[in-house]
C-alpha atoms as a PDB file:
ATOM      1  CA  UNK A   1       1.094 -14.765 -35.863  1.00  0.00           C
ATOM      2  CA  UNK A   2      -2.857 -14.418 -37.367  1.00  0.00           C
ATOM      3  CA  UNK A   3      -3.967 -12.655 -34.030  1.00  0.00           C
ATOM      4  CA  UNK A   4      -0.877 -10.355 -34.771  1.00  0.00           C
ATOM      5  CA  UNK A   5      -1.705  -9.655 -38.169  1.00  0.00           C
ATOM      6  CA  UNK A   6      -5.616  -9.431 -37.608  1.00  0.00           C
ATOM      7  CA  UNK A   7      -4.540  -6.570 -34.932  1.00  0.00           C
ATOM      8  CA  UNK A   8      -2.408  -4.736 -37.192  1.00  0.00           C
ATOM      9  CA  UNK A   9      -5.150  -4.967 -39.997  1.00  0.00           C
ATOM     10  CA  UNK A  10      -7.673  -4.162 -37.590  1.00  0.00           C
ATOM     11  CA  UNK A  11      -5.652  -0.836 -36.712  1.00  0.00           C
ATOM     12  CA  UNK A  12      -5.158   0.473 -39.958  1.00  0.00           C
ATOM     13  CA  UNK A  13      -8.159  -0.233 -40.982  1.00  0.00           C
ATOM     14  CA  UNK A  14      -9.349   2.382 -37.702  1.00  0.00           C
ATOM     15  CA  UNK A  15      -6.520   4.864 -38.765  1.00  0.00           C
ATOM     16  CA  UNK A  16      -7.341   5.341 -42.320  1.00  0.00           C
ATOM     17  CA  UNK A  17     -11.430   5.704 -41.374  1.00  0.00           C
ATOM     18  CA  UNK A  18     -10.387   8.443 -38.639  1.00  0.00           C
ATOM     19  CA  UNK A  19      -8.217  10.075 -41.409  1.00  0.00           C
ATOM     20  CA  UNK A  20     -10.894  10.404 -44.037  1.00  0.00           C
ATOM     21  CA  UNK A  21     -12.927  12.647 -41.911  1.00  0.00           C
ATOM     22  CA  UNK A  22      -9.660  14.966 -40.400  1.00  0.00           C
ATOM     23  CA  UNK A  23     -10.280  17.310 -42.883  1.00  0.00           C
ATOM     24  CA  UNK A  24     -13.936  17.592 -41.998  1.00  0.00           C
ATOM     25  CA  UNK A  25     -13.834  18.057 -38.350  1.00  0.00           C
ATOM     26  CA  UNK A  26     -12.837  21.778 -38.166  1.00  0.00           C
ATOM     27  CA  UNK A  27     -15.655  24.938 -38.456  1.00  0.00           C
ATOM     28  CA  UNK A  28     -15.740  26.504 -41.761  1.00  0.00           C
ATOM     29  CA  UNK A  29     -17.764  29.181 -40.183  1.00  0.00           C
ATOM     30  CA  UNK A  30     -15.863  29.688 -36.906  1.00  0.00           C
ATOM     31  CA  UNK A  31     -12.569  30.651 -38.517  1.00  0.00           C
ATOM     32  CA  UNK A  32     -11.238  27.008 -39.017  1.00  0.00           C
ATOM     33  CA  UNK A  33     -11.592  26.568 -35.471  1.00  0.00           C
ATOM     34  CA  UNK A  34      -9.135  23.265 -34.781  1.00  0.00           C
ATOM     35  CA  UNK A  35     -10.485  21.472 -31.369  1.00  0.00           C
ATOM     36  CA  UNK A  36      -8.332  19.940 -29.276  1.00  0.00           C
ATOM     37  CA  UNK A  37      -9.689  16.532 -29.994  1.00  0.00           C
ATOM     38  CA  UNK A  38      -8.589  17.107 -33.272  1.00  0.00           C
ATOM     39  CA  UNK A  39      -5.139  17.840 -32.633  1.00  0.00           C
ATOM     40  CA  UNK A  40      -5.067  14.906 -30.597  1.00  0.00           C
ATOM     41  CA  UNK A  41      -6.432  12.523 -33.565  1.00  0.00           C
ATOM     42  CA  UNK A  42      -4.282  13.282 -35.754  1.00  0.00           C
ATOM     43  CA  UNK A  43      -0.714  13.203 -33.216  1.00  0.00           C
ATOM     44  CA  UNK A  44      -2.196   9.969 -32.531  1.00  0.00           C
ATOM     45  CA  UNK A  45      -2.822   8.691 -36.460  1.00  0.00           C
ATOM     46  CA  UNK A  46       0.540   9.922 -36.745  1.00  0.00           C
ATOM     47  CA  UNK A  47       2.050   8.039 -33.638  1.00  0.00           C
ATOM     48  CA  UNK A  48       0.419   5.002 -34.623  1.00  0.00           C
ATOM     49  CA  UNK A  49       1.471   4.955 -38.253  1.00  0.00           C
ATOM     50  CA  UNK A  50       4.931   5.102 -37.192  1.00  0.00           C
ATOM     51  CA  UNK A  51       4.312   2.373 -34.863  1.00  0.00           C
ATOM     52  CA  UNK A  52       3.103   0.439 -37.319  1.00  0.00           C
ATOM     53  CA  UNK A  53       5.590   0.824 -40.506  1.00  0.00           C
ATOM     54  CA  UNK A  54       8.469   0.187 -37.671  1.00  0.00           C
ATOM     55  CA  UNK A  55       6.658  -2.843 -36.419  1.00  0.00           C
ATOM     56  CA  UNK A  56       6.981  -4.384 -40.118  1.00  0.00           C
ATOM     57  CA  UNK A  57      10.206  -3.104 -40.367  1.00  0.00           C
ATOM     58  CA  UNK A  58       8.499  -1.130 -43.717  1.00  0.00           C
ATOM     59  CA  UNK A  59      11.650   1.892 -43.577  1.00  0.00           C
ATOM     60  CA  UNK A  60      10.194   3.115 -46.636  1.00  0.00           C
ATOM     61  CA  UNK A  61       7.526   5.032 -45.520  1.00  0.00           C
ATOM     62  CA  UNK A  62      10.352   7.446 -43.727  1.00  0.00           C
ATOM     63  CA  UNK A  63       9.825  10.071 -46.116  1.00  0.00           C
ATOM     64  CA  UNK A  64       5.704  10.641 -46.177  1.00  0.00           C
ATOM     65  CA  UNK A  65       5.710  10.589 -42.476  1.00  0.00           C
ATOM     66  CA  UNK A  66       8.288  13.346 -42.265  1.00  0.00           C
ATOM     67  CA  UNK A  67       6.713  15.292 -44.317  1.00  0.00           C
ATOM     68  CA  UNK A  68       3.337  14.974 -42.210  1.00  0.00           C
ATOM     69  CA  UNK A  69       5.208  15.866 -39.488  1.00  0.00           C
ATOM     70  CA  UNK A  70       7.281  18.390 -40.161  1.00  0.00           C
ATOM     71  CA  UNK A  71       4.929  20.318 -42.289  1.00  0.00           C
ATOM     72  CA  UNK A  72       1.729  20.318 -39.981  1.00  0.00           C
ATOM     73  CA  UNK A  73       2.643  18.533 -36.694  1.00  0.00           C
ATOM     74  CA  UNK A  74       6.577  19.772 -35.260  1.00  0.00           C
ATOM     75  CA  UNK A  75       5.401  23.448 -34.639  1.00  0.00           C
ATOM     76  CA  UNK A  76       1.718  22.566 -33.785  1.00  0.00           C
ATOM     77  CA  UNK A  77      -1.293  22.196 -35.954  1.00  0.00           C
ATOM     78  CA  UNK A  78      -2.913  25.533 -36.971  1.00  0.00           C
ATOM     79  CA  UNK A  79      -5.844  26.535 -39.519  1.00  0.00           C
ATOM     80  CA  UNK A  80      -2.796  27.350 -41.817  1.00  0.00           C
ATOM     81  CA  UNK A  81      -0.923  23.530 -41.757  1.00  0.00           C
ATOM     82  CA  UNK A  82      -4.640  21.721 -41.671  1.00  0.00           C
ATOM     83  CA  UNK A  83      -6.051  23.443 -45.098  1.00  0.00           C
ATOM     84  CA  UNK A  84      -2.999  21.787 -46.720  1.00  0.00           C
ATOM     85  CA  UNK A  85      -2.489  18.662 -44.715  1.00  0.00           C
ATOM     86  CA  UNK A  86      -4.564  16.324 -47.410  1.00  0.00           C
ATOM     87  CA  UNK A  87      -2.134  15.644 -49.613  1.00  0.00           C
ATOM     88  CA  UNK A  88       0.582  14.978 -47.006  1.00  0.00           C
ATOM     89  CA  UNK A  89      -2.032  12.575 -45.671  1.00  0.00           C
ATOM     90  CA  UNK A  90      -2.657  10.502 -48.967  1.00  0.00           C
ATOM     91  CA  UNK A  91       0.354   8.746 -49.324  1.00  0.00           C
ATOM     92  CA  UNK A  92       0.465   8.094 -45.519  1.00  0.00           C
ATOM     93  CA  UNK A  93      -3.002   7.022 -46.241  1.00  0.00           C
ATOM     94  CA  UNK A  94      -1.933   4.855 -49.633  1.00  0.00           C
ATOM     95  CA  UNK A  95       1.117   3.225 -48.130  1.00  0.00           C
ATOM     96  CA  UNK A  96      -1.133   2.022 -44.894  1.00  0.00           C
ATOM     97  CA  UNK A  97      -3.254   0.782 -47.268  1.00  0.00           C
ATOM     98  CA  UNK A  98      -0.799  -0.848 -49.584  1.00  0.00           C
ATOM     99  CA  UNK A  99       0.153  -2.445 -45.897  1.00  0.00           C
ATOM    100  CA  UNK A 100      -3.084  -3.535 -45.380  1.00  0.00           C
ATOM    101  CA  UNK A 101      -3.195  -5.373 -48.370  1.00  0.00           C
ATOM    102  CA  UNK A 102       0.288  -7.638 -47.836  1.00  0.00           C
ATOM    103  CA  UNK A 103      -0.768  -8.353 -44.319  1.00  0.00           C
ATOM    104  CA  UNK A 104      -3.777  -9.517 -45.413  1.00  0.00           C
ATOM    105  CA  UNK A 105      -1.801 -11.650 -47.655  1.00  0.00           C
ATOM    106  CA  UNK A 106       0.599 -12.769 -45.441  1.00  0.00           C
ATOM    107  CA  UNK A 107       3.262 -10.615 -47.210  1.00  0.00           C
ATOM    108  CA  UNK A 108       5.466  -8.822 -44.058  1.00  0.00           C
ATOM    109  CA  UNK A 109       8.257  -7.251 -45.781  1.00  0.00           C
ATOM    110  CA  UNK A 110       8.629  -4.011 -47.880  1.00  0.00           C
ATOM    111  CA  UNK A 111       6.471  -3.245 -50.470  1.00  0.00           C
ATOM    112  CA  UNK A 112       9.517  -2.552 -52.885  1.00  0.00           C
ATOM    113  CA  UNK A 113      10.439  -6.361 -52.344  1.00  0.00           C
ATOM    114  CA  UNK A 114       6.845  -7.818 -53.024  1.00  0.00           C
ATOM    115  CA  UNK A 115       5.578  -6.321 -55.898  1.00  0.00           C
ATOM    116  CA  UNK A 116       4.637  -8.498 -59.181  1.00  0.00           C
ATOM    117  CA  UNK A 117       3.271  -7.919 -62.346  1.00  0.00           C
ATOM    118  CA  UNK A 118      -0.501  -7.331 -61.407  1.00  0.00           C
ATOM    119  CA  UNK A 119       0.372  -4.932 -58.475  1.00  0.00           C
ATOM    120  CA  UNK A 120       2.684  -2.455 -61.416  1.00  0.00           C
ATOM    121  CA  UNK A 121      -0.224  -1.603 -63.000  1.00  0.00           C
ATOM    122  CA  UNK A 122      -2.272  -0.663 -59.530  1.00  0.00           C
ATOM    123  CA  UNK A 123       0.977   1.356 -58.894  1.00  0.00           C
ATOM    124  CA  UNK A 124       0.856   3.381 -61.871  1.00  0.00           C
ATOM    125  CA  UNK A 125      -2.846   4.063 -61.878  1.00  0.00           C
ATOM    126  CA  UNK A 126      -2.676   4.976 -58.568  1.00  0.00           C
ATOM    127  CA  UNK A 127       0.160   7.334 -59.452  1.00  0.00           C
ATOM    128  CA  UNK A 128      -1.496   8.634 -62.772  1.00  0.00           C
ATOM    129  CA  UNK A 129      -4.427  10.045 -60.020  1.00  0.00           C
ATOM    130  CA  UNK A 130      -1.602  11.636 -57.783  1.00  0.00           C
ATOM    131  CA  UNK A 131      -0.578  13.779 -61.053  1.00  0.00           C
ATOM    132  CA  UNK A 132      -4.119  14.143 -62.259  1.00  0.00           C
ATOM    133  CA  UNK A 133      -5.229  15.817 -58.469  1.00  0.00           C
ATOM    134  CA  UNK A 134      -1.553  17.895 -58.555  1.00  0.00           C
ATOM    135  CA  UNK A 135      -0.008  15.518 -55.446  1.00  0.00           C
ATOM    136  CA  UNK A 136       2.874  14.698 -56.937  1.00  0.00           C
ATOM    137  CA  UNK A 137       5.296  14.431 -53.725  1.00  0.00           C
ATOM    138  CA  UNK A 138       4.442  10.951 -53.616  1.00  0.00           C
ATOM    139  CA  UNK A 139       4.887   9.782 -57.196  1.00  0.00           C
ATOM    140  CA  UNK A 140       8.803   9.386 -57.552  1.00  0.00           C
ATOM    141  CA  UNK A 141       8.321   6.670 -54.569  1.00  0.00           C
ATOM    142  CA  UNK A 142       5.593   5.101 -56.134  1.00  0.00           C
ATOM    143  CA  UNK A 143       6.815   4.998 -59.466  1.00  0.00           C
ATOM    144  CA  UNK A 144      10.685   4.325 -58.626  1.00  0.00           C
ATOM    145  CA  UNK A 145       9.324   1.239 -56.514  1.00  0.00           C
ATOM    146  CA  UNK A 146       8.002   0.264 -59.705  1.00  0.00           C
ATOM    147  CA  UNK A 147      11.112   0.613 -61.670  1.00  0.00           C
ATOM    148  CA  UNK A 148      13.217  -0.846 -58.839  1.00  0.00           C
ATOM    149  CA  UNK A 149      11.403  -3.925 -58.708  1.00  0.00           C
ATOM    150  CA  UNK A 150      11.784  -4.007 -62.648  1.00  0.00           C
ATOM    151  CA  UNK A 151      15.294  -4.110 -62.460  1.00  0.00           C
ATOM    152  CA  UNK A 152      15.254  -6.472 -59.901  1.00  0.00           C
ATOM    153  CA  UNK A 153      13.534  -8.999 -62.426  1.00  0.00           C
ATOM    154  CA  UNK A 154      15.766  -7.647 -65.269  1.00  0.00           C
ATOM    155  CA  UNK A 155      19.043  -8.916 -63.158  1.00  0.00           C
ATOM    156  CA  UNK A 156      17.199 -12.290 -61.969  1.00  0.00           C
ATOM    157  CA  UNK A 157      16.487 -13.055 -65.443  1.00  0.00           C
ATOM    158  CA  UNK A 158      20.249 -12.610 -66.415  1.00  0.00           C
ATOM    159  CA  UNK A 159      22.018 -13.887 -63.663  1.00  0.00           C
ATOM    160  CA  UNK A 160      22.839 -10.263 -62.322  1.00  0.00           C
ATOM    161  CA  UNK A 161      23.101 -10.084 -58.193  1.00  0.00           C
ATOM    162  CA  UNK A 162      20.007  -8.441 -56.767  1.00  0.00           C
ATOM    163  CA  UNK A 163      21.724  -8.587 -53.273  1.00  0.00           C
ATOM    164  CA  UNK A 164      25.112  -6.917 -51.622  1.00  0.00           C
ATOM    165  CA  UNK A 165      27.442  -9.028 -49.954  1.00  0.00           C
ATOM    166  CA  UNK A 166      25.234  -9.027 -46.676  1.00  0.00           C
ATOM    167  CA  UNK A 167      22.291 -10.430 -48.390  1.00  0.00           C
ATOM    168  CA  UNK A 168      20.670  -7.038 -48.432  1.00  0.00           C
ATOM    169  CA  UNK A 169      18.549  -6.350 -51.565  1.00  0.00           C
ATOM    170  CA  UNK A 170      20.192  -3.921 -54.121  1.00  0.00           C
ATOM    171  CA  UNK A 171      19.145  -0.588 -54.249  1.00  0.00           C
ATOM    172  CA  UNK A 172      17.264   1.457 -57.490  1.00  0.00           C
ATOM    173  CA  UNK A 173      20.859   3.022 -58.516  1.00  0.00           C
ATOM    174  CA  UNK A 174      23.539  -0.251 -57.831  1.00  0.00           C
ATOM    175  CA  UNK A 175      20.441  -2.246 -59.734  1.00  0.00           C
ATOM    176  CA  UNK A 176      20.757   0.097 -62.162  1.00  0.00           C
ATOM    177  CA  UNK A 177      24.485   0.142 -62.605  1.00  0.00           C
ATOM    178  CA  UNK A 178      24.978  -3.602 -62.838  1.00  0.00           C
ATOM    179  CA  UNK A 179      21.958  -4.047 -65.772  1.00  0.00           C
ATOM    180  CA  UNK A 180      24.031  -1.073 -67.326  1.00  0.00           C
ATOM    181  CA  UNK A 181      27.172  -2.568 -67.137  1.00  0.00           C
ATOM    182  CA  UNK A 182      25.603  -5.936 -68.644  1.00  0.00           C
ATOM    183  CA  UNK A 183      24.692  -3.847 -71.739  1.00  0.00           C
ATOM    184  CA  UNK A 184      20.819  -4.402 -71.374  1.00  0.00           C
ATOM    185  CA  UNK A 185      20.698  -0.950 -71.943  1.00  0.00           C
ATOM    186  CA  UNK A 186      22.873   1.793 -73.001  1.00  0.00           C
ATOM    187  CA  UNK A 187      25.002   4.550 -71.423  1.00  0.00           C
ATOM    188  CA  UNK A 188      22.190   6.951 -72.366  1.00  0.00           C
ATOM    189  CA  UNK A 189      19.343   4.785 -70.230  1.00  0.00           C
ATOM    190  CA  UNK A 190      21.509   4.484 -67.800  1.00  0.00           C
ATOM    191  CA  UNK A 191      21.867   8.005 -67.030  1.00  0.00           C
ATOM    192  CA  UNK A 192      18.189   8.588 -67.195  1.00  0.00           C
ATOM    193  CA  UNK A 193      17.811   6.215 -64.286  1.00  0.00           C
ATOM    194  CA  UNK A 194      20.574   7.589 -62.171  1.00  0.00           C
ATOM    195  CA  UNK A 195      18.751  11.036 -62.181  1.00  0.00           C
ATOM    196  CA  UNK A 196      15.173   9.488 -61.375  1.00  0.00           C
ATOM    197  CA  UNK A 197      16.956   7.311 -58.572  1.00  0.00           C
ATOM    198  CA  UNK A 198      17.991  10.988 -57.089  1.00  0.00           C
ATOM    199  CA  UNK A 199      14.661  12.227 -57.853  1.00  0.00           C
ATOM    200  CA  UNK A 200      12.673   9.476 -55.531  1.00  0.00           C
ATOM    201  CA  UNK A 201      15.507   9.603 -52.911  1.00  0.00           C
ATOM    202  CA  UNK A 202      14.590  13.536 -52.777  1.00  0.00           C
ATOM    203  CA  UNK A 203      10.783  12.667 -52.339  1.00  0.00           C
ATOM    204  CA  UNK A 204      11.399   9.956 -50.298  1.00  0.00           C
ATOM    205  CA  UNK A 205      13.286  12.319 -47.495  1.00  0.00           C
ATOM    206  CA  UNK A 206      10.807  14.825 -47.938  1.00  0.00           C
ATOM    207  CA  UNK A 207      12.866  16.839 -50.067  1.00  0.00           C
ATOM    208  CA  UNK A 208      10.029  17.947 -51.832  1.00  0.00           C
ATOM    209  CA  UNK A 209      11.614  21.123 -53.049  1.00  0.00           C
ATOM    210  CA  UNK A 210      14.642  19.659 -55.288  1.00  0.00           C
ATOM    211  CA  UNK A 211      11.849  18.124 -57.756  1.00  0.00           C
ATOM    212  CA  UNK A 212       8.791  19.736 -59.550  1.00  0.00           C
ATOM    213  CA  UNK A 213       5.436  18.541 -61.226  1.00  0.00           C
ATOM    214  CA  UNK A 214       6.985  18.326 -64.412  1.00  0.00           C
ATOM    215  CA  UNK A 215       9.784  15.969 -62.994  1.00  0.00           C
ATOM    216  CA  UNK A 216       7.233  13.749 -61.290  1.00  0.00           C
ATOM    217  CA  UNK A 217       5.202  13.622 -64.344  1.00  0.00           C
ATOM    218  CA  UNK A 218       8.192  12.305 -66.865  1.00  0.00           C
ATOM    219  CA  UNK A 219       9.220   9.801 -63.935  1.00  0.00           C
ATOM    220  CA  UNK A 220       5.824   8.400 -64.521  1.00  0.00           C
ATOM    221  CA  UNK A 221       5.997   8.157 -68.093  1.00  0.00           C
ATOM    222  CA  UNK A 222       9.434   6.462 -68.305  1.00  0.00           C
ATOM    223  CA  UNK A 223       8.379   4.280 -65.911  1.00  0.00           C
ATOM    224  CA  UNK A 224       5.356   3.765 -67.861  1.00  0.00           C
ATOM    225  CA  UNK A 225       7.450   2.739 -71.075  1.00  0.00           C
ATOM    226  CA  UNK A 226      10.170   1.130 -69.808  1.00  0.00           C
ATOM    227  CA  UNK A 227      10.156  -2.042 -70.915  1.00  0.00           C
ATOM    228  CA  UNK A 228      13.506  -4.067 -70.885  1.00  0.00           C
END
């Protein structure tokens, strides 16, 4: 199992280094000239990212690999796609590193599942720069991880199932539902939460255009606040 996860560390460690320079590696002067070596580093970072999540069974990534893809790679990298193909790559980039981090660890399973206290607030800072730099695809999944994983702690705490009948973990929404239900919050909170849980499902199927900034920024800032 360590030779396992000292490969996979090793690997992303080799991806995200090749990624940093991507946006580098094409002439300026010659027009944006994209080599072929290019386009075949970055079919290849993608490849191997989806390798990777699948290999940790991490489905949650789904969404910022689609959008790589189907933004820059399905109808073949141009100068167009590859001035605009940083901010796709930052939260391929963040969630291999977020990876990186639980293998080290010995954490294998999805980052929704794992994170604690000390790891919110890395979360939200990490968001806060998203919104600060205008990428704000990636918040709602960053952020509703957050509040997921709040809720998850909310229902421990008072006895509420965090699992279906399968022993799969509950969801942002059915979470969501049964604290509701309990009367930990109101009707009102409630609500709020079922429209953010919509709101990250968009981002996270690369449904970028059924949210805006503003929506991104006032998922932050409930999730932020909330405090239950």
């Amino acid at each position: 199992m360590k030779a396992i996860v000292k490969k996979l560390t090793d690997e992303i460690g080799s991806l995200l280094e090749q990624a940093n320079g991507f946006t580098d590696r094409y002439n300026y002067e010659e027009q944006h000239t994209i080599t072929p070596k290019l386009k075949e580093d970055i079919l290849y970072f993608h490849k191997r990212a989806e390798y990777i999540f699948n290999a940790v069974n991490d489905k949650s990534c789904i969404g910022a690999l689609k959008g790589l893809y189907v933004r820059h790679l399905m109808n073949g990298l141009n100068k167009s796609s590859i001035d605009h193909i940083d901010e796709a790559l930052i939260e391929v980039k963040a969630r291999l590193s977020i990876l990186k981090k639980e293998l080290e660890n010995g954490l294998l399973f999805k980052t929704s599942d794992l994170i604690e206290a000390e790891v919110f607030s890395d979360f939200l800072e990490y968001a806060k720069y998203l919104l600060d730099k205008g990428y704000i695809h990636s918040v709602p999944v960053i952020v509703g991880s957050v509040l997921e994983q709040e809720l998850r702690s909310i229902s421990e705490k008072n006895g509420l199932p965090t699992k279906t009948d399968k022993g799969k973990n509950l969801t942002l929404e059915p979470l969501n539902e049964n604290v509701g239900k309990a009367g930990i919050y109101d009707m009102k909170v409630q609500k709020r939460i079922t429209s953010l849980a919509q709101i990250r499902n968009d981002a996270a199927h690369g449904d970028y255009e059924k949210f805006n900034k503003e929506d991104a920024e006032d998922f932050y800032k409930f999730v932020l606040n909330f405090d239950y």
